[in-house]
Protein backbone atom coordinates (compact mmCIF):
# COMPACT_ATOMS: atom_id res chain seq x y z
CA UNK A 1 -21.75 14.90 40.57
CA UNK A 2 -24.18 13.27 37.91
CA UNK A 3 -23.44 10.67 35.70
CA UNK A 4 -22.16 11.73 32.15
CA UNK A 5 -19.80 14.93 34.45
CA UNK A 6 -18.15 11.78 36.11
CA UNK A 7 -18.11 9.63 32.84
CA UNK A 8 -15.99 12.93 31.58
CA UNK A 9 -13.87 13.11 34.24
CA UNK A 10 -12.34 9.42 33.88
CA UNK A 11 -12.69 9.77 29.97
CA UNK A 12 -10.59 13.36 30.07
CA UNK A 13 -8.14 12.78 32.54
CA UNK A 14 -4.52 13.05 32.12
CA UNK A 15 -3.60 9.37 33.76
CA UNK A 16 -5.18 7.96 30.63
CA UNK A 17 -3.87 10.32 28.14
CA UNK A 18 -0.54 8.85 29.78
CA UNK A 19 -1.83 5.34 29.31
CA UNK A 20 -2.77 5.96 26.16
CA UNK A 21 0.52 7.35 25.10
CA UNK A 22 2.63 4.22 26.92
CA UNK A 23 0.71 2.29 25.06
CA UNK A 24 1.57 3.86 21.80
CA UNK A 25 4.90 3.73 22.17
CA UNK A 26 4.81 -0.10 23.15
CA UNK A 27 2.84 -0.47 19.67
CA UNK A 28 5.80 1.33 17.63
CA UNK A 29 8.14 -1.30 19.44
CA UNK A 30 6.20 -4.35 18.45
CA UNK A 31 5.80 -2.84 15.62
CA UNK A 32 8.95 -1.71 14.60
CA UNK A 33 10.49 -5.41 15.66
CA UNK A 34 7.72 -7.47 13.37
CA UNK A 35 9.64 -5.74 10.01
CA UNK A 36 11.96 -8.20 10.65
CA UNK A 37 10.04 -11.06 9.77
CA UNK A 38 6.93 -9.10 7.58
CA UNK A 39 6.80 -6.54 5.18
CA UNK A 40 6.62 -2.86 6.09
CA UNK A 41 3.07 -2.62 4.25
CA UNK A 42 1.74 -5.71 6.23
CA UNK A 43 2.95 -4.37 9.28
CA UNK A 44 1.11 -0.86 8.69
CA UNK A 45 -2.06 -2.30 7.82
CA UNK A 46 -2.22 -5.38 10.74
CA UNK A 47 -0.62 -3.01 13.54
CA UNK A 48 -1.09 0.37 13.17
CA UNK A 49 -4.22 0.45 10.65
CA UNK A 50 -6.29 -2.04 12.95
CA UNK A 51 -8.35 -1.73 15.96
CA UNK A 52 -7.12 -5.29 17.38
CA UNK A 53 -3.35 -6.93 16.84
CA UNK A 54 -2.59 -10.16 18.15
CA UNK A 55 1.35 -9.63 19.44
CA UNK A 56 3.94 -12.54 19.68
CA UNK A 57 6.10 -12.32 22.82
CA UNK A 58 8.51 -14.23 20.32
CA UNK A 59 8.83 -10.81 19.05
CA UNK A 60 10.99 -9.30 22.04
CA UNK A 61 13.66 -12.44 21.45
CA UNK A 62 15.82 -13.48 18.59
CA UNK A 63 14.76 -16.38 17.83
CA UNK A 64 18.32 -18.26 17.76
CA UNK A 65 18.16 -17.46 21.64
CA UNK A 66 15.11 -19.13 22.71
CA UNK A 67 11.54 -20.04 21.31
CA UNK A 68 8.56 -18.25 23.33
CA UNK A 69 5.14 -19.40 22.68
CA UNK A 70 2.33 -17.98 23.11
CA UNK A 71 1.07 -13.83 22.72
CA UNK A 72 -1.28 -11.12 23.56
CA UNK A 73 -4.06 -9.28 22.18
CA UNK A 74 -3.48 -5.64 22.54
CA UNK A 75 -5.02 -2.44 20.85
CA UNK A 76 -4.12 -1.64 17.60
CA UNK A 77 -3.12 2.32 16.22
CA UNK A 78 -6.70 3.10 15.28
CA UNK A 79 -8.13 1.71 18.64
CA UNK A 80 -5.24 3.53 20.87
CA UNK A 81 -5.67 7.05 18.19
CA UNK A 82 -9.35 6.40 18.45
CA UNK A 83 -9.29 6.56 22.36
CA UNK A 84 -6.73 9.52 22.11
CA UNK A 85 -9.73 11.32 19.82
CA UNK A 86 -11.76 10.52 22.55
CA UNK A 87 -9.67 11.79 25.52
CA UNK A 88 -8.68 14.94 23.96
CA UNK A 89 -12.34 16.11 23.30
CA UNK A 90 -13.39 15.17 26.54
CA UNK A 91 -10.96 16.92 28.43
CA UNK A 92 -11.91 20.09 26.12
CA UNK A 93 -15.98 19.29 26.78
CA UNK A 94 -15.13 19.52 30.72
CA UNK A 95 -12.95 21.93 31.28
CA UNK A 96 -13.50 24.20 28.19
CA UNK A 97 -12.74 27.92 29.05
CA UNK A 98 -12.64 30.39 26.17
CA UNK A 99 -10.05 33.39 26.83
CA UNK A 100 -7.22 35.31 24.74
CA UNK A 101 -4.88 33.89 26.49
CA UNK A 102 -5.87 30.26 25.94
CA UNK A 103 -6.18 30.77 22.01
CA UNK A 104 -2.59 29.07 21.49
CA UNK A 105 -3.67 26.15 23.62
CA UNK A 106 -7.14 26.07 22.11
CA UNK A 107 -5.46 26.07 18.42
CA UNK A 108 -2.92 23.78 19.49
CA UNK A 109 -5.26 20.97 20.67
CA UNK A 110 -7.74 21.77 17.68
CA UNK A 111 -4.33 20.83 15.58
CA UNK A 112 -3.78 17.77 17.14
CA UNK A 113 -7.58 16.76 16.64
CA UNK A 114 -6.85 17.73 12.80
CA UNK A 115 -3.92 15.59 12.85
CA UNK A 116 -5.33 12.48 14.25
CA UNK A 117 -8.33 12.73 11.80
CA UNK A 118 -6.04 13.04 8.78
CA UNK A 119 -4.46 9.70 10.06
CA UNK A 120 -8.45 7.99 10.18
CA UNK A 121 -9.07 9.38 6.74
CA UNK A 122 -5.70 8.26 4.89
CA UNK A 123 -5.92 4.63 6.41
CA UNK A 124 -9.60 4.20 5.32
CA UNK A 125 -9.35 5.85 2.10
CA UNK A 126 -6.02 6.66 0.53
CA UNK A 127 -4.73 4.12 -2.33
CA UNK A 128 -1.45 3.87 -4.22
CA UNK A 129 0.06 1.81 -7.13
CA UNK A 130 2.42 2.32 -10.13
CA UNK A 131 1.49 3.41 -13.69
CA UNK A 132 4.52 2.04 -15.93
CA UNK A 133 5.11 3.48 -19.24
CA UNK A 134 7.21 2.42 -22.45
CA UNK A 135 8.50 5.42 -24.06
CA UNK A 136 6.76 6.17 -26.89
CA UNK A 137 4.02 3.86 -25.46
CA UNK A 138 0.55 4.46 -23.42
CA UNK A 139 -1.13 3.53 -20.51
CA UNK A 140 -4.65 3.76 -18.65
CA UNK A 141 -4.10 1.30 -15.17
CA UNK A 142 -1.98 1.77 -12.23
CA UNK A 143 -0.91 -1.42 -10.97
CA UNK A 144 -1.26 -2.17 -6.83
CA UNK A 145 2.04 -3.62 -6.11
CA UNK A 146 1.25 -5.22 -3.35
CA UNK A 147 -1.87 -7.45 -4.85
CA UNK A 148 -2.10 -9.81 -7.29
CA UNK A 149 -4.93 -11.05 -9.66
CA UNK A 150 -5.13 -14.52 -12.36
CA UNK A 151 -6.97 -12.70 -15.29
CA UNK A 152 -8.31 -15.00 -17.84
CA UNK A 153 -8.54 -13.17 -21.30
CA UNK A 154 -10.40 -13.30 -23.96
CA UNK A 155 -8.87 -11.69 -27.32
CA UNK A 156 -11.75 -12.65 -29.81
CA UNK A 157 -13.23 -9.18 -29.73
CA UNK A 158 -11.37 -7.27 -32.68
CA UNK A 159 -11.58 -3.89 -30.30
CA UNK A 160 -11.17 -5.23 -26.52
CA UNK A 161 -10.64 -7.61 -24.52
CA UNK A 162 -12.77 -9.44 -22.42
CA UNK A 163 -11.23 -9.70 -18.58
CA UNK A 164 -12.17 -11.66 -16.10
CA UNK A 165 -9.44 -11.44 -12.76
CA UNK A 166 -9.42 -13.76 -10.18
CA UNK A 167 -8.22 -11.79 -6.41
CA UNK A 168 -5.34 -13.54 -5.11
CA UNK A 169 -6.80 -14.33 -1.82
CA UNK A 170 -9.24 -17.14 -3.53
CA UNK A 171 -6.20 -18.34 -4.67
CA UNK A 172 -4.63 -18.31 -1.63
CA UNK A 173 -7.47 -19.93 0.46
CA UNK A 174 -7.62 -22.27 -1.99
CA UNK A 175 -11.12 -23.54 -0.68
CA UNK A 176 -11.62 -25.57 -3.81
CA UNK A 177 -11.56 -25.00 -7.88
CA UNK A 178 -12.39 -21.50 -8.33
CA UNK A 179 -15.44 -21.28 -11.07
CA UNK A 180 -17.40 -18.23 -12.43
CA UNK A 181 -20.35 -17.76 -14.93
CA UNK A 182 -17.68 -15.83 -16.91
CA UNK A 183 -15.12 -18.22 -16.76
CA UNK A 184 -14.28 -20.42 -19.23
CA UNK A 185 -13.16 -23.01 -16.93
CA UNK A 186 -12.36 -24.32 -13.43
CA UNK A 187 -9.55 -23.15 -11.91
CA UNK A 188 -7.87 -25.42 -9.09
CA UNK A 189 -4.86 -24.15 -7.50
CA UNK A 190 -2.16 -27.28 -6.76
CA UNK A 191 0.29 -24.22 -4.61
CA UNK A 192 0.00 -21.25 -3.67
CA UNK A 193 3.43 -19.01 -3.18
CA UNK A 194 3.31 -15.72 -1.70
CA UNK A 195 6.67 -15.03 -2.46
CA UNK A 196 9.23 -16.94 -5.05
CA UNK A 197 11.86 -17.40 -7.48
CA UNK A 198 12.08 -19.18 -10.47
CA UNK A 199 15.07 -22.14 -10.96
CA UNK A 200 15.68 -23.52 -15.17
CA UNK A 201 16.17 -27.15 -15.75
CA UNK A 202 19.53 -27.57 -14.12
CA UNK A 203 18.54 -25.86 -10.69
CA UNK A 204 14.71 -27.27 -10.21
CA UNK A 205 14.62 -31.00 -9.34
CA UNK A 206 12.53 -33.50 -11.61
CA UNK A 207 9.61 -33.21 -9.15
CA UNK A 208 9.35 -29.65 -9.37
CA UNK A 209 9.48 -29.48 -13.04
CA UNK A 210 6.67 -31.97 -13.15
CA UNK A 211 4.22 -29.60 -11.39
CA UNK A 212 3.18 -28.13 -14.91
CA UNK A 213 2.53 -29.94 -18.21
CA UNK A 214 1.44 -26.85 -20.07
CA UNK A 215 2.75 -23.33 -21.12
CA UNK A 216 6.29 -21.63 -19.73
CA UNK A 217 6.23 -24.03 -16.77
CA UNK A 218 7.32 -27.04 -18.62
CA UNK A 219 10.93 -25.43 -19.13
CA UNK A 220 11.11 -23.44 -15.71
CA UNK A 221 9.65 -24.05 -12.49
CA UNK A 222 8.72 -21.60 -9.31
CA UNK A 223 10.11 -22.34 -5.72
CA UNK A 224 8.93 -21.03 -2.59
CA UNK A 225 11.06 -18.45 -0.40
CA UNK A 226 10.50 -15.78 2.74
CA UNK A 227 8.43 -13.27 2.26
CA UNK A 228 9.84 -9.26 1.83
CA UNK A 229 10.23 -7.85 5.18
CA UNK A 230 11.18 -4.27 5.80
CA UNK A 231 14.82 -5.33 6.66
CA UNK A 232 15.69 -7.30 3.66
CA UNK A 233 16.29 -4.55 1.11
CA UNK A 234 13.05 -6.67 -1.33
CA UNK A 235 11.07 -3.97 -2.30
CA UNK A 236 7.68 -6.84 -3.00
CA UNK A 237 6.86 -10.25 -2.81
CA UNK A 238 6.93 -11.63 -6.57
CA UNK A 239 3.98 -14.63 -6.19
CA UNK A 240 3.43 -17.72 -8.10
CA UNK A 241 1.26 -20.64 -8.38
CA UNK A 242 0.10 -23.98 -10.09
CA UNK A 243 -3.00 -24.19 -11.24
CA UNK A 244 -5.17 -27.06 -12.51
CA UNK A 245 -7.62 -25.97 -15.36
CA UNK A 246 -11.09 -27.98 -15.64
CA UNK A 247 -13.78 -27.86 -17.82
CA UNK A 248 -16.57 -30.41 -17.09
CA UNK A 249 -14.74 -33.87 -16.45
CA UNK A 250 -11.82 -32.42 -19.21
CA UNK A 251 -8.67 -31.96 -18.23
CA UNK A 252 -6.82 -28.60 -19.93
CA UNK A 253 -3.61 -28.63 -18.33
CA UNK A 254 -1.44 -27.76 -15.21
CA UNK A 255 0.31 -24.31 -15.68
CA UNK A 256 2.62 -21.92 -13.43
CA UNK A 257 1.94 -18.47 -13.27
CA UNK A 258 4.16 -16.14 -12.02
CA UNK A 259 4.70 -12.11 -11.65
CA UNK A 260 8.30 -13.21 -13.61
CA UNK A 261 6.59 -14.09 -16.64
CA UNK A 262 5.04 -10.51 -18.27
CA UNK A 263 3.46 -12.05 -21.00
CA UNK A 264 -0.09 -14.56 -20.90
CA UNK A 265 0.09 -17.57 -21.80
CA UNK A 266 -2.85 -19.45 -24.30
CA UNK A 267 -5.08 -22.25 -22.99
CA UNK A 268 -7.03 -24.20 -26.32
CA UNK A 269 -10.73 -24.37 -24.96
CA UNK A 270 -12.29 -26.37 -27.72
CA UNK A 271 -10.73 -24.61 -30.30
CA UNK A 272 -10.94 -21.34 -28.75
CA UNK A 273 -7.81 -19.34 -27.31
CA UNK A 274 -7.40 -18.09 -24.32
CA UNK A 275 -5.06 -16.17 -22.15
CA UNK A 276 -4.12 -16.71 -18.64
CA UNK A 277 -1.83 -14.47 -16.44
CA UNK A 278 -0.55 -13.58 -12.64
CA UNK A 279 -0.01 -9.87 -12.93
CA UNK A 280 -0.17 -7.02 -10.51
CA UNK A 281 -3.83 -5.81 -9.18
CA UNK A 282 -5.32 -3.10 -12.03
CA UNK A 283 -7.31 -0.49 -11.60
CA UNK A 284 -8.59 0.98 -15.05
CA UNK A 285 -8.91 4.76 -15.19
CA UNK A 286 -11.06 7.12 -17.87
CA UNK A 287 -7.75 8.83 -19.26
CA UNK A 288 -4.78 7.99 -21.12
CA UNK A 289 -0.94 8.88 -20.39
CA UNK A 290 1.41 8.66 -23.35
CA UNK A 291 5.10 9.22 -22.27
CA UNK A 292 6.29 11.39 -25.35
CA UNK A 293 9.82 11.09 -23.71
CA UNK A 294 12.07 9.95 -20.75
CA UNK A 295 14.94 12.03 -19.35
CA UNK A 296 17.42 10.72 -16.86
CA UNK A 297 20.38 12.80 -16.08
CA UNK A 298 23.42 11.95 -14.10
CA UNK A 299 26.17 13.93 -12.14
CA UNK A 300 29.56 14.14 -14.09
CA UNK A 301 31.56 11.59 -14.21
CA UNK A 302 29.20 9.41 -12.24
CA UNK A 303 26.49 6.58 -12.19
CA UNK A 304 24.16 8.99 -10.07
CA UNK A 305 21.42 10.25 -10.90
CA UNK A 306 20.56 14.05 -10.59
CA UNK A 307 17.43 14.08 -11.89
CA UNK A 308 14.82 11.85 -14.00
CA UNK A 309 11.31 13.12 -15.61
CA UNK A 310 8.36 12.51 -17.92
CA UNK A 311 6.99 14.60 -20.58
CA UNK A 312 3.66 13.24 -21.18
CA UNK A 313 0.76 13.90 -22.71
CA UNK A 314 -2.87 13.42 -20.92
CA UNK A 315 -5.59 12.82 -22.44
CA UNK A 316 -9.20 12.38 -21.05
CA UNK A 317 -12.20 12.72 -23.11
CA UNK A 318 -14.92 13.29 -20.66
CA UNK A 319 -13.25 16.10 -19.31
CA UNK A 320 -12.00 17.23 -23.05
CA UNK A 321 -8.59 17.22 -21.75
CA UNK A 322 -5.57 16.66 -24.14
CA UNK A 323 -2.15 18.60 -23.00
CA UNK A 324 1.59 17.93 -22.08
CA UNK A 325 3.16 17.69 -18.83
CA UNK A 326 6.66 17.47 -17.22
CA UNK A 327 6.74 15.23 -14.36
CA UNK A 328 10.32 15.53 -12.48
CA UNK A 329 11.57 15.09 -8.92
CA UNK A 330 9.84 16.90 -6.66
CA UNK A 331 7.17 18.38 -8.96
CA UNK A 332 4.40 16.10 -9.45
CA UNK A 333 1.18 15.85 -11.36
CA UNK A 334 -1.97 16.28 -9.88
CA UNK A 335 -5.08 15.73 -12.03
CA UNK A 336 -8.59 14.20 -11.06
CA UNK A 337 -7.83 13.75 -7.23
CA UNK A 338 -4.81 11.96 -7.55
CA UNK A 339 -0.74 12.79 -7.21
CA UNK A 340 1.45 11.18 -10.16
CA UNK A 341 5.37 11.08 -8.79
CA UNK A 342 8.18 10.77 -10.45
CA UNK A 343 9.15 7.27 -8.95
CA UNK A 344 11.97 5.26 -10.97
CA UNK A 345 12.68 3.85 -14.54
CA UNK A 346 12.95 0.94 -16.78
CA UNK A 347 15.70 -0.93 -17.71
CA UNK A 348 18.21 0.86 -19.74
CA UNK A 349 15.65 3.86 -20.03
CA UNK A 350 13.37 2.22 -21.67
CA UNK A 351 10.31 3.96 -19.86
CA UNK A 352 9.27 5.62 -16.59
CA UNK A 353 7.21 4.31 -13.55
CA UNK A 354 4.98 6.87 -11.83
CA UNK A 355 3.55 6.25 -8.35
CA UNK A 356 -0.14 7.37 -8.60
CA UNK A 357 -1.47 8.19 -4.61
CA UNK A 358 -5.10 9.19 -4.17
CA UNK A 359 -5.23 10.40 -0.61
CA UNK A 360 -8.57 12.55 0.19
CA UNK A 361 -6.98 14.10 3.24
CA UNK A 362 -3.62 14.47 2.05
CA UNK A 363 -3.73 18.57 2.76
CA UNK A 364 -4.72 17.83 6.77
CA UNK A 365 -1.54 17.15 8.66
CA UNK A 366 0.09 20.10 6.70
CA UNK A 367 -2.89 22.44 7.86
CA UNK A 368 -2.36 20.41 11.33
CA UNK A 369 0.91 21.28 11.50
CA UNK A 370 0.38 24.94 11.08
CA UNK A 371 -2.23 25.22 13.25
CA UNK A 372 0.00 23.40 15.71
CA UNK A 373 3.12 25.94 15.73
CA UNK A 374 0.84 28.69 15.19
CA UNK A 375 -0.31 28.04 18.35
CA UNK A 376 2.52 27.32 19.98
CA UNK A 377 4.03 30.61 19.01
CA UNK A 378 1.12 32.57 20.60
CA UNK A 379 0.86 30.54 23.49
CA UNK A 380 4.65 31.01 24.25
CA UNK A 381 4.26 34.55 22.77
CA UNK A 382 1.60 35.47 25.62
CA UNK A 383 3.95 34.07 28.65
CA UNK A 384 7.07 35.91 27.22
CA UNK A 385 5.46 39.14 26.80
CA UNK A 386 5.39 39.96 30.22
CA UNK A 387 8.10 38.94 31.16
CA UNK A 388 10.04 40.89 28.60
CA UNK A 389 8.08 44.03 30.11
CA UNK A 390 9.46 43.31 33.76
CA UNK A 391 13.12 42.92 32.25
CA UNK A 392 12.76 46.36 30.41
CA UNK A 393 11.28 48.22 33.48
């Protein structure tokens, strides 16, 4: 037997597949257990959207029973699909045999392949965030909920504003004062807090309140706390921080920033104004949604709700596109490769939040799924129809 038929052999056989598959299963488990302590969306992206994920064995016991060091490197759900990939086209490269009756298992397999693609292509390239709207208001960003920015703006310009954001993870590193050509100053972050909650004057100690000299965090202060898991009912982590400003040897203040506060807060740079806030990652887009108006119905008698929508009205000039749509459950937008959703509300009514998902293989596991019990149906189909014909005769 040469070479690359043996390599095929060990590649396609079914012990692996069955490896491949334990292993899988042991990866939902560790996975599954970690939402305890991390958030579902950190989970996702460090177990199942990786090729390498370091496991605790702390993970398998509570930890108010004992306290197990140490863990293992094991595959993670690209690296174990990845290998599946590879097993299932092998097996079809070596024993390949094209007949009528194996069509069902041919389409079945060429389903699965689909399927397992679909998976690649979402975790690579699918994105999601939020687009909130006042009613009667506008918007052109959708918000990633689950990353931050510092922008520093600059509201001299009459038309627009001048942006520049700082990513949360040089804030987090905190490697240093964070500086920039476009920056007005130095930024120095004092602490860093993934997750928090803010305490007034008569819950945050003197210490706390001390941390800033400058803006809203001279009346409230931030405190760190656990960050969302997929257990505790939080829906995000809200982050904070104190930061130093610098420019040359000068001094400009200490300041908290926080998701809590919505509105920036001014820094005087030699007589010039700034704004700095924490806010939720944006991503600008070429169009405009205005929410015209906000419905949310409820069942009789109840606090339920039996439906919600949006009428809005899109606008985008490059594509001269200006018309009005009704976004409700169930019945979503989809305009310029992305999927708008009905998602929730505002206080008291006040305004609608669409989730916004761009997802370039989002029609693949439904055409997997077809293929899938298409195939299953002939394949079963083709071993019942005999046997049918020896019951009638």
């Amino acid at each position: 037997m040469n070479p690359l038929k043996r390599t095929l052999k060990v590649v396609a056989s079914l012990r692996l597949t069955v490896i491949l598959f334990a292993m899988a299963m042991f990866l939902i488990l560790a996975g599954t257990l970690a939402q305890v302590h991390e958030g579902i969306w950190t989970v996702v992206d460090r177990y199942f959207r990786s090729g390498l994920v370091r496991i605790e064995f702390q993970l398998f016991v509570p930890r108010e029973v004992a306290r197990i060091p140490g863990a293992i490197l094991f595959p993670g759900g690209f690296a174990i699909a990845g290998a599946l990939l590879v097993n299932l086209l092998a097996a079809h490269a070596l024993r390949f045999k094209f007949s009528v009756k194996r069509l069902g298992i041919i389409m079945t397999h060429l389903g699965i392949i689909l399927l397992l693609v679909g998976e690649f292509v979402t975790g690579i390239a699918a994105t999601e965030g939020n687009l909130s709207i006042d009613e009667g208001s506008s918007s052109n960003f959708i918000e990633d909920i689950r990353t931050t920015e510092l922008a520093v703006i600059d509201p001299s310009d009459v038309n627009d504003d001048l942006v520049v954001v700082v990513p949360d993870r040089f804030l987090a590193r905190n490697d240093g004062p964070v500086s920039h050509g476009l920056l007005p100053f130095r930024i120095r972050v004092d602490q860093w807090m993934p997750n928090s909650v803010l305490q007034g004057p008569k819950q945050a100690s003197a210490a706390v309140l001390a941390k800033a000299d400058s803006g809203f965090g001279k009346s409230v202060a931030a405190v760190p706390i656990a960050r969302a898991t997929g257990v505790d009912g939080m829906t995000t982590d809200i982050p904070s921080a104190y930061v130093t400003l610098l420019r040359g040897e000068e001094r400009l203040g200490s300041f908290l920033v926080s998701l809590y506060m919505e509105e920036p807060q001014p820094v005087d740079v030699g007589g010039k104004v700034y704004g700095i806030q924490l806010r939720f990652k944006r991503t600008y887009k070429p169009y405009t949604l205005h929410l015209i108006d906000f419905s949310h119905d409820l069942f009789v008698g109840t606090r339920t709700a039996r439906n919600f929508s949006s009428k809005i009205r899109l606008v985008d000039p490059a594509r001269q596109v200006d018309r009005e749509v009704l976004i409700y459950m169930n019945h979503p937008l989809r305009y310029a490769g992305e999927t708008f959703y009905q998602s929730a509300f505002k206080e008291n009514d006040s305004g609608t939040i669409l989730q916004v998902v761009r997802n370039p293989g989002w029609l693949l596991p439904y055409v997997s799924c077809a293929m899938v019990g298409v195939g299953m149906l002939y394949h079963f189909g083709m071993r019942m129809a005999p046997a049918v014909r020896r019951r009638t005769k």
